[in-house]
Protein backbone atom coordinates (compact mmCIF):
# COMPACT_ATOMS: atom_id res chain seq x y z
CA UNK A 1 -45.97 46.85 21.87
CA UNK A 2 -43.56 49.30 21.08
CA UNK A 3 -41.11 48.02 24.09
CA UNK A 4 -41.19 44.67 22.77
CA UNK A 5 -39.88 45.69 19.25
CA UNK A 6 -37.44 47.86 20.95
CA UNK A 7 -36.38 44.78 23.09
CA UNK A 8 -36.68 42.37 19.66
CA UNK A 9 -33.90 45.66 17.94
CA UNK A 10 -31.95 45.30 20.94
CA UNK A 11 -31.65 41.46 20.98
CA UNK A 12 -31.09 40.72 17.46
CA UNK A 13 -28.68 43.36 17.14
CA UNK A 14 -26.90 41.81 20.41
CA UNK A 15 -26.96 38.03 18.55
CA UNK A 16 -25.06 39.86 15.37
CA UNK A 17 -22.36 41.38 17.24
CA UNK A 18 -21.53 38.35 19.07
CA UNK A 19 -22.27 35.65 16.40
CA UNK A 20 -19.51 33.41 15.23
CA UNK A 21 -18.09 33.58 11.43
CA UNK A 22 -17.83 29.90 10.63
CA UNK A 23 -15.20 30.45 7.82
CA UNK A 24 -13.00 32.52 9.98
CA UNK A 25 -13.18 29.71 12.67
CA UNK A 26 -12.37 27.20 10.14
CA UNK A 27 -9.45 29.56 8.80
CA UNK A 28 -7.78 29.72 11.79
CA UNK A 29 -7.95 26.12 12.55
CA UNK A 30 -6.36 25.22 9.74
CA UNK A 31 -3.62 27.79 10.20
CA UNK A 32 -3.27 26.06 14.01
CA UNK A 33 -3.06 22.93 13.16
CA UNK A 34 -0.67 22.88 10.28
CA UNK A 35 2.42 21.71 12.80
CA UNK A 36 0.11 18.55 13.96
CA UNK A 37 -1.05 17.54 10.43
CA UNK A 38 0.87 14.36 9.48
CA UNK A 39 1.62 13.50 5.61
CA UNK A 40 0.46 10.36 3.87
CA UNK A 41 2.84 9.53 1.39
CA UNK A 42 2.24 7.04 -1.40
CA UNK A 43 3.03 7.58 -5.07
CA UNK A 44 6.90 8.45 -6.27
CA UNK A 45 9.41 7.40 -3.79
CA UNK A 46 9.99 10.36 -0.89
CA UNK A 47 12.49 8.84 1.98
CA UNK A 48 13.60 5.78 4.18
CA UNK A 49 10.87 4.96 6.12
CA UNK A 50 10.58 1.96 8.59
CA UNK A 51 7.41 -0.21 7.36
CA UNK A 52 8.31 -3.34 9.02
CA UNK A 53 4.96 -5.15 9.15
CA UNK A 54 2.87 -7.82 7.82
CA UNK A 55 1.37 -7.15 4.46
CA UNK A 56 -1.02 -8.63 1.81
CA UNK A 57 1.08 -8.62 -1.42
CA UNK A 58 -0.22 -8.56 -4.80
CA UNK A 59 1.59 -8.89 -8.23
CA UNK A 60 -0.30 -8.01 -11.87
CA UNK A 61 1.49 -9.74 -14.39
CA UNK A 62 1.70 -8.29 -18.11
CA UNK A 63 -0.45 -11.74 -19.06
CA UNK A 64 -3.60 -11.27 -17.12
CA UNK A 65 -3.29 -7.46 -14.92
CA UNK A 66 -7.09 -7.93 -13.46
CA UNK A 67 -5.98 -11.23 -12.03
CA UNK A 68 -3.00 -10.30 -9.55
CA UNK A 69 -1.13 -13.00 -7.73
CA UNK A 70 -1.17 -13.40 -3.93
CA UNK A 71 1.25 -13.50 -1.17
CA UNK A 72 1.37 -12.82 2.74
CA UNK A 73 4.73 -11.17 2.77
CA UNK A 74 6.78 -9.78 6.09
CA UNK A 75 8.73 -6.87 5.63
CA UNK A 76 11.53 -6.01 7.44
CA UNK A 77 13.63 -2.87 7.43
CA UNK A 78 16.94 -2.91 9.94
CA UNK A 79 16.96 1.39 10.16
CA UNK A 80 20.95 0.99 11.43
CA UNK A 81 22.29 -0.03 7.41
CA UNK A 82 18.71 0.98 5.91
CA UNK A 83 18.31 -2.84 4.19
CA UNK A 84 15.07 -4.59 3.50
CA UNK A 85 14.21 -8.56 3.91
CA UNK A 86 10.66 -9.87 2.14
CA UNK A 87 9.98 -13.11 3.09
CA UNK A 88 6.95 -14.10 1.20
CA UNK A 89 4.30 -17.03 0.43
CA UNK A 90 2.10 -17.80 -2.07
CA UNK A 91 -1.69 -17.79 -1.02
CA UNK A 92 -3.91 -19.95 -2.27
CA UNK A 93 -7.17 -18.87 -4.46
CA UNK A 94 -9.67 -20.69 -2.28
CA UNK A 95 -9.60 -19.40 1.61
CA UNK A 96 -5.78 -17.46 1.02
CA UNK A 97 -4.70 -20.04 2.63
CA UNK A 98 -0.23 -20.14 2.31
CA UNK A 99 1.19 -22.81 0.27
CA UNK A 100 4.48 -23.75 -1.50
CA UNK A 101 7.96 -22.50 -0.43
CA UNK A 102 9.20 -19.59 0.99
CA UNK A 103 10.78 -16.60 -0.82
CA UNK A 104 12.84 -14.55 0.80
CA UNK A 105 14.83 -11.48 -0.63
CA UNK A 106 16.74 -8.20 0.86
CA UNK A 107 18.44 -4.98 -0.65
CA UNK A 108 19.51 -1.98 0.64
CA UNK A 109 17.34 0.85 0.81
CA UNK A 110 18.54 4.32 -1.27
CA UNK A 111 18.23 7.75 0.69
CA UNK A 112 14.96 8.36 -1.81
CA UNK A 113 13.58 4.79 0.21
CA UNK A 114 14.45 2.80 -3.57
CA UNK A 115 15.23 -0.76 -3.30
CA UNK A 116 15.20 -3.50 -5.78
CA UNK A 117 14.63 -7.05 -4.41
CA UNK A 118 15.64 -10.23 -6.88
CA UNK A 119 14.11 -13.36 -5.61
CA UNK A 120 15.36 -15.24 -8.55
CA UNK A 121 13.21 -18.64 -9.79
CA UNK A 122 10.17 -18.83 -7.91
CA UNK A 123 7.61 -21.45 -8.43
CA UNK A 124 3.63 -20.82 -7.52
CA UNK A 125 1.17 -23.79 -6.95
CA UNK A 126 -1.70 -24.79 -9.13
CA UNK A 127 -3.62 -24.24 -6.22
CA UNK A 128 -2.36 -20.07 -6.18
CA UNK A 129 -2.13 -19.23 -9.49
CA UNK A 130 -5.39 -16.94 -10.61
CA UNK A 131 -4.49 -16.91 -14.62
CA UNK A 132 -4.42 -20.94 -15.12
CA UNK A 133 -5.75 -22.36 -11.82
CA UNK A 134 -4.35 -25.27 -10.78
CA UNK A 135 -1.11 -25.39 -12.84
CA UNK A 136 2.27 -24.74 -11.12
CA UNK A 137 4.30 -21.76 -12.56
CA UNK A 138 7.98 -20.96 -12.32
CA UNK A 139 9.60 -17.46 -12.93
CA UNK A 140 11.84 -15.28 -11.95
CA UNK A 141 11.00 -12.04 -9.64
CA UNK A 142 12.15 -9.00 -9.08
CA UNK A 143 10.49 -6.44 -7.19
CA UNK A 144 11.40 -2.69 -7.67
CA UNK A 145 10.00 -0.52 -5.37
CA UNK A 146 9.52 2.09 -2.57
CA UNK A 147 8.86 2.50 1.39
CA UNK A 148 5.82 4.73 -0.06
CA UNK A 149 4.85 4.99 3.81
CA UNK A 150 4.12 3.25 6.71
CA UNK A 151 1.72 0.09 5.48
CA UNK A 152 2.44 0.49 1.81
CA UNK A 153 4.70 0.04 -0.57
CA UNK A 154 4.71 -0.60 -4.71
CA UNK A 155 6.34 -0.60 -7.94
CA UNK A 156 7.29 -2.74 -10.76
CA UNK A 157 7.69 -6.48 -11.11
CA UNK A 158 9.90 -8.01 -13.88
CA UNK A 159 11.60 -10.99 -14.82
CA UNK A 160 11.14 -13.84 -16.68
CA UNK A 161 7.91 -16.62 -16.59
CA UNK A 162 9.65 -20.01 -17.08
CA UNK A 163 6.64 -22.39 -16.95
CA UNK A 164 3.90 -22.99 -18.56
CA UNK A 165 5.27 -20.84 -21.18
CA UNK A 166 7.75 -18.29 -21.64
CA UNK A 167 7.11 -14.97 -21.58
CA UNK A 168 8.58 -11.60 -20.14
CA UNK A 169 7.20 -10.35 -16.82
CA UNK A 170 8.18 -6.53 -17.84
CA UNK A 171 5.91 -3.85 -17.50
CA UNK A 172 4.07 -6.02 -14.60
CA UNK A 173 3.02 -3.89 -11.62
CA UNK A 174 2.98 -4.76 -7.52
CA UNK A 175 1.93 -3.12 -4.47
CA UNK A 176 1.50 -4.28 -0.71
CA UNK A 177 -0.86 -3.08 1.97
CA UNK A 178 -0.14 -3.52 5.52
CA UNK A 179 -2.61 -6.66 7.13
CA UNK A 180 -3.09 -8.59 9.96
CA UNK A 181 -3.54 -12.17 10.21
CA UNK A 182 -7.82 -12.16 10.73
CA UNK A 183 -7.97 -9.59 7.77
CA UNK A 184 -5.63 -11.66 5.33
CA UNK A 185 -8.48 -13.73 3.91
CA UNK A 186 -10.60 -10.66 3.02
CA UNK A 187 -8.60 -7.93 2.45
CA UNK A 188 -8.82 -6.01 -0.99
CA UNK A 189 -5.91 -6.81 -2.60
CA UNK A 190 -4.03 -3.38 -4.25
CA UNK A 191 -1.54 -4.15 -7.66
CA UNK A 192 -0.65 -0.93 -8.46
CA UNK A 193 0.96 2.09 -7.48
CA UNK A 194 -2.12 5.21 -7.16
CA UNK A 195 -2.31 7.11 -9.90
């Protein structure tokens, strides 16, 4: 008996020496890994960054913020002069299927990855407009904004809506998140920079 709780001593003081300190593990990890770690950034404006893409764009107007406008948008950034194209579409409410004209805009892109695109009168079908379905409406756009990161961007919308009524646009909000084609008709649509 007594050489099997010497052998137990012997064992479990063998197990302490060697046993691993989780925290320490973690620790030093962390500390290893910080040159690998890669930096989403969304929020205030950090840089030029290249998000050329396909993207799900959403605008919340000042009139009706819960109900934000929809259009498949293609961004394009040429890095060599730092400029931006948007070509969008409106998508419809049923099925976000595209409908109505194409909108296209560019602007150069500031050092801080700022642009402003003006896609002057725009007019969205009945058959996409959330606030008063099935009734065209005509504004003016402009889109202020950031490459936030790769497959997002946001900022303000302003201008002017023409039709059905007139009313300001300031103070109306828009984001985009990067989308392919199969996900376009599902995707959870973001109007808003983060908080």
């Amino acid at each position: 008996m007594k050489t099997f709780i010497q052998t137990a001593l012997i064992a479990m003081a063998t197990l302490t020496a060697t046993c691993v300190d989780p925290a320490a593990r973690l620790d030093e990890f962390y500390e290893n890994s910080e040159p690998l770690r890669v930096e989403v950034v969304v929020g205030p404006c950090a840089g030029q960054v290249d998000i050329s893409g396909e993207f799900l764009l959403a605008v919340a107007t000042v009139v009706r913020p819960p109900n934000p406008i929809l259009f498949g948008a293609t961004f394009t950034i040429d890095s060599a002069s730092w400029t931006i194209e948007v070509s969008m579409r409106s998508l419809s409410n049923e099925g976000r299927e595209p409908v109505g004209d194409t909108f296209v805009a560019t602007s150069p892109v500031a050092a801080d990855g700022t642009f402003t695109l003006d896609f002057g009168e725009i007019t969205v079908p009945g058959a996409a407009n959330p606030i008063i379905p099935d009734v065209d409406a005509t504004a003016t756009l402009i889109l202020a904004g950031c490459t936030n990161g790769i497959g997002f961007s946001c900022g303000t919308a302003d201008g002017q809506i023409i039709s059905p009524a007139s009313l300001p646009l300031t103070g109306s909000t828009y984001a985009a998140i990067a989308v392919d084609a199969e996900e376009l008709p599902t995707a959870e649509p973001v109007a808003a920079c983060p908080e």
